[in-house]
N, C-alpha and C. Protein backbone atom coordinates (compact mmCIF):
# COMPACT_ATOMS: atom_id res chain seq x y z
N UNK A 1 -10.69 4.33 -5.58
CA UNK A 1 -9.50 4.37 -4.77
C UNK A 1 -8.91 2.98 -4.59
N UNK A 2 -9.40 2.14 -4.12
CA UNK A 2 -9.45 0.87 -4.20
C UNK A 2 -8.81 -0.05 -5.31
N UNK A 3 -9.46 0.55 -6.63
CA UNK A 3 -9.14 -0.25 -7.75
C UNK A 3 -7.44 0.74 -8.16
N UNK A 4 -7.00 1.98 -7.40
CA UNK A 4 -5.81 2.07 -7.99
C UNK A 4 -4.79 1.48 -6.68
N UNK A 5 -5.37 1.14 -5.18
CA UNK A 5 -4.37 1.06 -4.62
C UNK A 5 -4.27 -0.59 -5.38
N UNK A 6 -5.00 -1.66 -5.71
CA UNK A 6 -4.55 -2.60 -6.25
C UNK A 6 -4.65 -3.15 -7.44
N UNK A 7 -4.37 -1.99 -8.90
CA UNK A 7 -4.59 -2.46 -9.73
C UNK A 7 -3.02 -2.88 -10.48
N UNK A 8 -3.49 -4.01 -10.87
CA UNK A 8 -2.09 -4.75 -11.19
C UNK A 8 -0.93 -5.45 -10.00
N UNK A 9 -1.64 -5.27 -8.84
CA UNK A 9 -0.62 -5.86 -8.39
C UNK A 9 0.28 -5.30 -7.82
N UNK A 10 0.73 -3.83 -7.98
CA UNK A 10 1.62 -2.88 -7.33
C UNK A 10 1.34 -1.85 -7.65
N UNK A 11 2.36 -0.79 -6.92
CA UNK A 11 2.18 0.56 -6.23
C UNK A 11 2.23 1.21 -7.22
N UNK A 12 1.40 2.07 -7.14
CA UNK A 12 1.55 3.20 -8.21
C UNK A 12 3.22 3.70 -7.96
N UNK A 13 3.33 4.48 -9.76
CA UNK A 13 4.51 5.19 -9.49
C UNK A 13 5.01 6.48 -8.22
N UNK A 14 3.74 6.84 -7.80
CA UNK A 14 3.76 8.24 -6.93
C UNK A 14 3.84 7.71 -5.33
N UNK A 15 4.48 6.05 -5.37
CA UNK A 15 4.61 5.75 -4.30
C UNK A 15 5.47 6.45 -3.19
N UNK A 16 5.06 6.59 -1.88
CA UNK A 16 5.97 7.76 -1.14
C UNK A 16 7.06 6.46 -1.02
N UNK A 17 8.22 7.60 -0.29
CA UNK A 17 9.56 7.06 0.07
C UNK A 17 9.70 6.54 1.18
N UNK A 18 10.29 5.58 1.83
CA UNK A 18 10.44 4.92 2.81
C UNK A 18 11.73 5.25 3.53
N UNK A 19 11.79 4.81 4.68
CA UNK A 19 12.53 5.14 5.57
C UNK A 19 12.94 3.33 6.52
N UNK A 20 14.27 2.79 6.54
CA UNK A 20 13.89 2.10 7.69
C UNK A 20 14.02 2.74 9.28
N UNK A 21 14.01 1.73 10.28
CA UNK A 21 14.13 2.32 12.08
C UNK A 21 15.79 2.53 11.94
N UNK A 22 16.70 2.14 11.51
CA UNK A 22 17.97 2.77 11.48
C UNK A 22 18.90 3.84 11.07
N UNK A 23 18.27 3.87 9.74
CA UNK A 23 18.35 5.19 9.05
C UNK A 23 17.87 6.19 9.62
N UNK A 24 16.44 5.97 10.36
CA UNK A 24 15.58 7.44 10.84
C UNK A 24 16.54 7.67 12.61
N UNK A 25 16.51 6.30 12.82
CA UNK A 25 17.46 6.95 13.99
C UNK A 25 18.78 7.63 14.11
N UNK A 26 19.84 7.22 13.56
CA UNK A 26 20.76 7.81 12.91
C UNK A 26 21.09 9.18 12.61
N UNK A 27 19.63 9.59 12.01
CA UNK A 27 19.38 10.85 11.65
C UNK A 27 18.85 11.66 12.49
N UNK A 28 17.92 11.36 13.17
CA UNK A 28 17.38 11.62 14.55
C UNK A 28 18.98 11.89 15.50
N UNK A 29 19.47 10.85 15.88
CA UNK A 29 20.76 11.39 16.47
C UNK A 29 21.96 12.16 15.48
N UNK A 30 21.77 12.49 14.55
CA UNK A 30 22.34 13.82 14.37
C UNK A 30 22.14 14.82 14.43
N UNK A 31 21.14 14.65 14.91
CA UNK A 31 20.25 15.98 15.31
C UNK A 31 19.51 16.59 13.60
N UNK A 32 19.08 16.31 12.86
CA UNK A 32 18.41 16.58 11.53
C UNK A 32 17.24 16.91 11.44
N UNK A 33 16.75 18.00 11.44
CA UNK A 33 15.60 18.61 12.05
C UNK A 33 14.42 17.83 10.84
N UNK A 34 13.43 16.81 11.54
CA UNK A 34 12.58 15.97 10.91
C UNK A 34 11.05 16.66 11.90
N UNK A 35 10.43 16.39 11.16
CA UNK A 35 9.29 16.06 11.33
C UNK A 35 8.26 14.96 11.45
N UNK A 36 8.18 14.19 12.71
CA UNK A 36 8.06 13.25 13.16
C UNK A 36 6.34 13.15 13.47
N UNK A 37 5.36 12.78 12.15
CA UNK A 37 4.38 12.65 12.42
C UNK A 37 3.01 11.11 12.68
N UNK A 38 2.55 11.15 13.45
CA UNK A 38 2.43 9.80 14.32
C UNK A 38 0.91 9.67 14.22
N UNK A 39 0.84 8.72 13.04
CA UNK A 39 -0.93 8.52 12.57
C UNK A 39 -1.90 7.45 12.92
N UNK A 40 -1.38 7.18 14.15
CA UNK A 40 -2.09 6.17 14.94
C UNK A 40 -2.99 6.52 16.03
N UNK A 41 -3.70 6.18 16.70
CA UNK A 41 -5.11 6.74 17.57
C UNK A 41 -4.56 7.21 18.77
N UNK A 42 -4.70 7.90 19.76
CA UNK A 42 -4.31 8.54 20.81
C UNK A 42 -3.78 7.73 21.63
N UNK A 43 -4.21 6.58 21.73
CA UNK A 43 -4.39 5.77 22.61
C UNK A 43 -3.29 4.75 22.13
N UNK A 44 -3.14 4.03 21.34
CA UNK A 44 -1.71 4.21 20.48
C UNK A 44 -0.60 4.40 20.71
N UNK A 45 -0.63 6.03 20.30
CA UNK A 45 0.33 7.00 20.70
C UNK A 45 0.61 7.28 22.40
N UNK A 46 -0.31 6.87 22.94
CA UNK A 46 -0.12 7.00 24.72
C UNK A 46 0.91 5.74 25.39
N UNK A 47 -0.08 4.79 25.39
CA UNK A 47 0.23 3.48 25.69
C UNK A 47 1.21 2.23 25.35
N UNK A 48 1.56 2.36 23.84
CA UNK A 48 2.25 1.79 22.98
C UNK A 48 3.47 2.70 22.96
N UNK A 49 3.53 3.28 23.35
CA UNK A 49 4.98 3.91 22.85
C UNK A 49 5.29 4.75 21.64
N UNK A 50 6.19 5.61 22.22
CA UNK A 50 6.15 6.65 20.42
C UNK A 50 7.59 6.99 20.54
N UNK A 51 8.05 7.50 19.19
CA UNK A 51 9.49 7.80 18.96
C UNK A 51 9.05 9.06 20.03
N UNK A 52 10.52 9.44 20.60
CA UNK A 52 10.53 11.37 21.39
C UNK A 52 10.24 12.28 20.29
N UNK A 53 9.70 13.06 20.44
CA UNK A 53 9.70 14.56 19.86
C UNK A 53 8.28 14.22 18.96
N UNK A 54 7.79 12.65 18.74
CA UNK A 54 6.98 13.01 17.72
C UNK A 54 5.85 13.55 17.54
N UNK A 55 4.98 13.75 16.66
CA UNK A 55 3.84 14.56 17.28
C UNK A 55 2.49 13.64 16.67
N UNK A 56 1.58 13.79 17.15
CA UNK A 56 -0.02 13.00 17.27
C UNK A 56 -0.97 13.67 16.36
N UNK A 57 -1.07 12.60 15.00
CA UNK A 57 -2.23 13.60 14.14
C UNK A 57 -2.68 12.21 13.63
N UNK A 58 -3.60 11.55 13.91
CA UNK A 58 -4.42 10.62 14.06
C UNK A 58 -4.53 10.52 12.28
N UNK A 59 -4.54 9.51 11.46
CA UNK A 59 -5.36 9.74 10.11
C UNK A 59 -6.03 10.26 10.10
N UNK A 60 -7.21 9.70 10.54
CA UNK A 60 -8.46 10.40 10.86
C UNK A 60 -9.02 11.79 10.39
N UNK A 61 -7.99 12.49 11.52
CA UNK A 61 -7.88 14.10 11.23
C UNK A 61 -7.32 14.55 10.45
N UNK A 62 -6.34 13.89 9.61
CA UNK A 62 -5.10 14.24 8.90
C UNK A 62 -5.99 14.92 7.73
N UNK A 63 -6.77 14.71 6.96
CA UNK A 63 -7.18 15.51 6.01
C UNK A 63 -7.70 16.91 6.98
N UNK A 64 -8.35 16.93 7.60
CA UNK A 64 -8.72 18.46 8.04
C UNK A 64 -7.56 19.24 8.69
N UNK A 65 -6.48 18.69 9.18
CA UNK A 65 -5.74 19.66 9.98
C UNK A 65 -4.17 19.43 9.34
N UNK A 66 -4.08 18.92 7.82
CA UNK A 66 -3.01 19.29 7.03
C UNK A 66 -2.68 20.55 6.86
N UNK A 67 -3.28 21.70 7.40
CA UNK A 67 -2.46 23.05 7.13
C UNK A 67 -1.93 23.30 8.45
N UNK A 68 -1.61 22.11 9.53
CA UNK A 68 -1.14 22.62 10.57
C UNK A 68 0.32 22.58 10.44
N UNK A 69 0.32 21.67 9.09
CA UNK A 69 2.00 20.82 9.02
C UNK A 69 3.10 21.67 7.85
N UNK A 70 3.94 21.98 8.06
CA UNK A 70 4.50 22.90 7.33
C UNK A 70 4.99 22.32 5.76
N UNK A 71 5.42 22.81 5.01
CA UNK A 71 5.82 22.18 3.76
C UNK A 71 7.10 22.01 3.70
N UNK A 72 7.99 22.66 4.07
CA UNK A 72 9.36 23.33 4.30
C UNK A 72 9.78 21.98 5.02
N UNK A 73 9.08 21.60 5.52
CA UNK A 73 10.17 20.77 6.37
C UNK A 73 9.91 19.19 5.81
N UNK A 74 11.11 18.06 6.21
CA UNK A 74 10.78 16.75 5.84
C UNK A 74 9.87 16.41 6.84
N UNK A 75 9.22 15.39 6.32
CA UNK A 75 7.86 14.73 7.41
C UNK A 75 7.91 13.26 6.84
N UNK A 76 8.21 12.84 8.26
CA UNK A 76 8.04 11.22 8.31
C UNK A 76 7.16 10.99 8.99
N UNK A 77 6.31 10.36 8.15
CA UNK A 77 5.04 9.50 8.83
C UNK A 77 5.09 8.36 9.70
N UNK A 78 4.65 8.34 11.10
CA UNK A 78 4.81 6.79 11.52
C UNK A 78 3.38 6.90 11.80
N UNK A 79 3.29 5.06 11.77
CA UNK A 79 2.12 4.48 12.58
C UNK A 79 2.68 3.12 13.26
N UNK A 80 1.68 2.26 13.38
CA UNK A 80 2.06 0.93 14.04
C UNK A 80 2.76 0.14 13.04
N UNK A 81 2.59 -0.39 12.11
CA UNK A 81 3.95 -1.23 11.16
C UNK A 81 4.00 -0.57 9.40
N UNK A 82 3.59 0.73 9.62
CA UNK A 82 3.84 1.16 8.09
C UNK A 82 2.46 1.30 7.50
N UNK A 83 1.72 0.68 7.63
CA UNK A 83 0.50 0.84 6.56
C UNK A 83 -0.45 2.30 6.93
N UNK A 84 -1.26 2.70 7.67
CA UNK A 84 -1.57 3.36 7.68
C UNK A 84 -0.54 5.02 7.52
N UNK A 85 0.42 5.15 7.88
CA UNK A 85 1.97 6.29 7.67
C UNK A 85 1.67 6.29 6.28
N UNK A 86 1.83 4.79 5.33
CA UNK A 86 2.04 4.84 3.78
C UNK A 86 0.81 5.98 3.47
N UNK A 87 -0.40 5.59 3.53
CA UNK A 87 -1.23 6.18 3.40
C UNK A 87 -1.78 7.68 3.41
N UNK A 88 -0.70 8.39 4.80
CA UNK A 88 -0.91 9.45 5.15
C UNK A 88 0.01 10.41 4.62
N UNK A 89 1.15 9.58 4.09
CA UNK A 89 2.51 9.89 3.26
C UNK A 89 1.58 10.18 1.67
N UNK A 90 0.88 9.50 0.89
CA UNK A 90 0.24 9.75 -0.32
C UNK A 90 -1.04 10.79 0.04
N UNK A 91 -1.53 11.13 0.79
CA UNK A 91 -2.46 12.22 1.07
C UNK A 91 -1.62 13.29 1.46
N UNK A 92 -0.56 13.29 1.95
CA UNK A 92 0.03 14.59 2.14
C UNK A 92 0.88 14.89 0.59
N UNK A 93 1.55 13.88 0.07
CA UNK A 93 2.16 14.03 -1.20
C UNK A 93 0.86 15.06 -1.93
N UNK A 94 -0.50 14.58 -2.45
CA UNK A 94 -1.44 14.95 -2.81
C UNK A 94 -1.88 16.37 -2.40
N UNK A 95 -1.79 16.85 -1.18
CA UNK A 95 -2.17 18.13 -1.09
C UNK A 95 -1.05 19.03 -1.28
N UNK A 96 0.29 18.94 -1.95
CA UNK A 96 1.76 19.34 -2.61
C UNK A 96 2.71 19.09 -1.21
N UNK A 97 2.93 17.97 -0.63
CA UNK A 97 4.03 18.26 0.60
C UNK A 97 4.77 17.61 -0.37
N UNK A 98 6.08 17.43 -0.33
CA UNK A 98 7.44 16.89 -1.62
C UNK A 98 8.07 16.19 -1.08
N UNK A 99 8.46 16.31 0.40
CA UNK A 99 9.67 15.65 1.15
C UNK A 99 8.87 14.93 2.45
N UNK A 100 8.20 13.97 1.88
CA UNK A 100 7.61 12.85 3.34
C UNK A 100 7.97 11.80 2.72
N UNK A 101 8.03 10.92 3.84
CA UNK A 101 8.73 9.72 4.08
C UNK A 101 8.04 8.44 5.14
N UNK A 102 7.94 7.36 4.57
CA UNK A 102 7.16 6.77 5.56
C UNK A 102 7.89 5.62 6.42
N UNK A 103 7.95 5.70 8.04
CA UNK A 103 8.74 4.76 8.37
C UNK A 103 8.18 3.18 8.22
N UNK A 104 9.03 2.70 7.42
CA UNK A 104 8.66 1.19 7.48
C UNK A 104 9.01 0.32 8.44
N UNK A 105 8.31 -0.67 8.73
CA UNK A 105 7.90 -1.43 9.87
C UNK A 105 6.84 -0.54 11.22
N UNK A 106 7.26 0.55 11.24
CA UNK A 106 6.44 1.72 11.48
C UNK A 106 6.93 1.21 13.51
N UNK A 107 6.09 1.49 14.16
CA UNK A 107 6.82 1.37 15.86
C UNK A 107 7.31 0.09 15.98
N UNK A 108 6.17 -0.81 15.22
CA UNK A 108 6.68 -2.46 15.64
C UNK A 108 8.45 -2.56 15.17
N UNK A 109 8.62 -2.35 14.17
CA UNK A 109 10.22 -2.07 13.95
C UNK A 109 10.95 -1.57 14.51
N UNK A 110 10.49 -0.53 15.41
CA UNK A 110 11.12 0.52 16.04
C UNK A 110 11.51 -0.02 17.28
N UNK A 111 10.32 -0.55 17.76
CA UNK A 111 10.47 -1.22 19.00
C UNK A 111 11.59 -2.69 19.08
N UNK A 112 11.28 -3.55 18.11
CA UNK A 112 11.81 -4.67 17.59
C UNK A 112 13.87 -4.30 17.39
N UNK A 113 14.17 -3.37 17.36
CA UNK A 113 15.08 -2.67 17.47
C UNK A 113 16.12 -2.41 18.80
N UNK A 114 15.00 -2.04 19.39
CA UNK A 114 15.25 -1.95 20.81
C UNK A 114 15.92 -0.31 21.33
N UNK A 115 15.11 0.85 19.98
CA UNK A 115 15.18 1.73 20.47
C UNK A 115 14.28 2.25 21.29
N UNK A 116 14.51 3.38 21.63
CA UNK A 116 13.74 3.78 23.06
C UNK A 116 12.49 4.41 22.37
N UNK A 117 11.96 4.88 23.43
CA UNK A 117 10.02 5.42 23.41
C UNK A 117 9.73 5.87 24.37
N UNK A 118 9.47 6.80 24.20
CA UNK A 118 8.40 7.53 24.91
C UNK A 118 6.63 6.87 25.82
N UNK A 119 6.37 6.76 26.58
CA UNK A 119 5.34 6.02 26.98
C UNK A 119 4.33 7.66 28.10
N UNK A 120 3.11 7.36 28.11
CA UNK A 120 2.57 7.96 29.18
C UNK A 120 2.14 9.34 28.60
């Protein structure tokens, strides 16, 4: 796993798609029915702040409770600045999801922005 996330130097071709915090908001306020999934630790997701509506599926768990997440719909991955989302974006690509997306900069961007969050 290792030797393909860095062999040569860059991303494989089956790299997922990215998203920045403006674009996803944008879209978010058009109301664009997303799927807003949030792969950072509970605690994370509590304390730190989270986009509204999004929902809490830890990496962690993300391989065992991928049949909770529908296929049909787009799914954007967040975490704290992108890396772990990337990750959860190529494991869901892998078990056939087609339309995920990973937010880059991931909350730190989000926040850095000075859009709003959810806390508590």
């Amino acid at each position: 796993m290792l030797r393909n996330l860095f062999q040569g130097g860059s991303r494989s071709a089956t790299a997922p798609a990215t998203i920045d915090v403006k674009t996803l908001k944008q879209r978010l306020d058009q109301g664009e029915n997303l799927l807003l999934v949030d792969v950072r630790s509970g605690e994370e997701y509590t304390y730190d702040g989270r986009i509204a509506g999004s929902r809490l599926l830890p990496l962690p768990m993300l391989a065992n409770r991928i049949e909770e997440l529908p296929k049909d719909q787009p799914i954007i991955c967040v975490c704290r600045s992108g890396n772990r989302s990337g990750v959860a974006c190529e494991q869901l690509s892998r078990k056939g999801f087609t339309n995920v997306t990973n937010l880059s900069g991931g909350m730190v961007a989000w926040a850095r922005a000075g859009f709003p969050m959810d806390r508590g």
